[in-house]
C-alpha atoms as a PDB file:
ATOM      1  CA  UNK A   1     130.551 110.743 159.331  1.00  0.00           C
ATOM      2  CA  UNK A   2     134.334 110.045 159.327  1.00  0.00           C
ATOM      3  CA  UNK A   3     134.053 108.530 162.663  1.00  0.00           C
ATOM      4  CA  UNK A   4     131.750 106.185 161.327  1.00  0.00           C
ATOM      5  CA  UNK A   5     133.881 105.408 158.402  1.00  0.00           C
ATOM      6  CA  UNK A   6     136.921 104.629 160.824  1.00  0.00           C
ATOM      7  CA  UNK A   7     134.818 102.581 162.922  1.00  0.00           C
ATOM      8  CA  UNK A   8     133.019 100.688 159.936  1.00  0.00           C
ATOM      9  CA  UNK A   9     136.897  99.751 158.898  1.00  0.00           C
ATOM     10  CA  UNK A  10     137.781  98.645 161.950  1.00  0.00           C
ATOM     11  CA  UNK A  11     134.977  96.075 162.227  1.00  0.00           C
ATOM     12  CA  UNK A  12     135.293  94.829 158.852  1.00  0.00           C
ATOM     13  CA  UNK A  13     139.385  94.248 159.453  1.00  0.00           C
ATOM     14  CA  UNK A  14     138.550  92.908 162.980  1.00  0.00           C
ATOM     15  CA  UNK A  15     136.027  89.977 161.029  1.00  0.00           C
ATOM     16  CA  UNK A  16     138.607  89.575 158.467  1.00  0.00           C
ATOM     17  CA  UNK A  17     141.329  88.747 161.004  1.00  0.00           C
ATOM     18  CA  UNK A  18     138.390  86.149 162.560  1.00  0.00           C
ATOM     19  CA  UNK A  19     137.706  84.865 159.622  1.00  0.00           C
ATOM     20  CA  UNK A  20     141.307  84.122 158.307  1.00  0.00           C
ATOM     21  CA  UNK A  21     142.316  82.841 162.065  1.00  0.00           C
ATOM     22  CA  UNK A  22     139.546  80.185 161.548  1.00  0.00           C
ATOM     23  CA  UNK A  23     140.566  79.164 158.270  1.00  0.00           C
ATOM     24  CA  UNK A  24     144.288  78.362 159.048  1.00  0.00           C
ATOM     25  CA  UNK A  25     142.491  76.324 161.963  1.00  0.00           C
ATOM     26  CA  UNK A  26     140.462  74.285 159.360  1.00  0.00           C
ATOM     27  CA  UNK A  27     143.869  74.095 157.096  1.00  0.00           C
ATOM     28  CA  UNK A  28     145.843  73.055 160.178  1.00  0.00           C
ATOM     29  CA  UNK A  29     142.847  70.067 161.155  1.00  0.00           C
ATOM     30  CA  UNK A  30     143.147  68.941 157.497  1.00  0.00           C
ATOM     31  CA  UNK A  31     146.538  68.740 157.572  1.00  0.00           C
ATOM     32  CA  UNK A  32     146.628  66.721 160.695  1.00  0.00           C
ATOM     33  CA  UNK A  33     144.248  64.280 159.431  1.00  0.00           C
ATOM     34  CA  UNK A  34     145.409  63.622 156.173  1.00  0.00           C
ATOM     35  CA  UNK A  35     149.012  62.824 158.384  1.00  0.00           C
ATOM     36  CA  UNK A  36     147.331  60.515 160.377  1.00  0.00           C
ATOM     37  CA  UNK A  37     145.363  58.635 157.771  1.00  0.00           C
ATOM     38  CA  UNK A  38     149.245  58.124 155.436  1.00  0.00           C
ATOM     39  CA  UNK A  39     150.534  56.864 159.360  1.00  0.00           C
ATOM     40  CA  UNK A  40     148.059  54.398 159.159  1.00  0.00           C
ATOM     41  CA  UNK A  41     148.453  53.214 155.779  1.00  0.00           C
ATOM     42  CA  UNK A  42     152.140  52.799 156.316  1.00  0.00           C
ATOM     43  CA  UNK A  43     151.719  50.977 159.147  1.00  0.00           C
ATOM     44  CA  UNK A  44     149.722  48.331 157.302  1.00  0.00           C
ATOM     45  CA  UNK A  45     151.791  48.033 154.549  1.00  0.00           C
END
């Protein structure tokens, strides 16, 4: 049963790390868009 346990905590931390790792991707996209649509803007002005 405690093997179980361990191995039950391991997958859960293992999708957490996933899931975290694709979130700073999606941060990291917005980021780079929102610097690319002020370039443009400055460049027009």
């Amino acid at each position: 049963m405690k093997r179980v346990m361990i191995l039950g905590a391991m997958l859960l931390s293992l999708a957490a790390c996933e899931t975290i790792e694709g979130a700073g991707q999606d941060i990291s996209k917005a980021g780079s868009a929102i610097s690319q649509e002020s370039r443009e803007v400055q460049s027009e002005m």
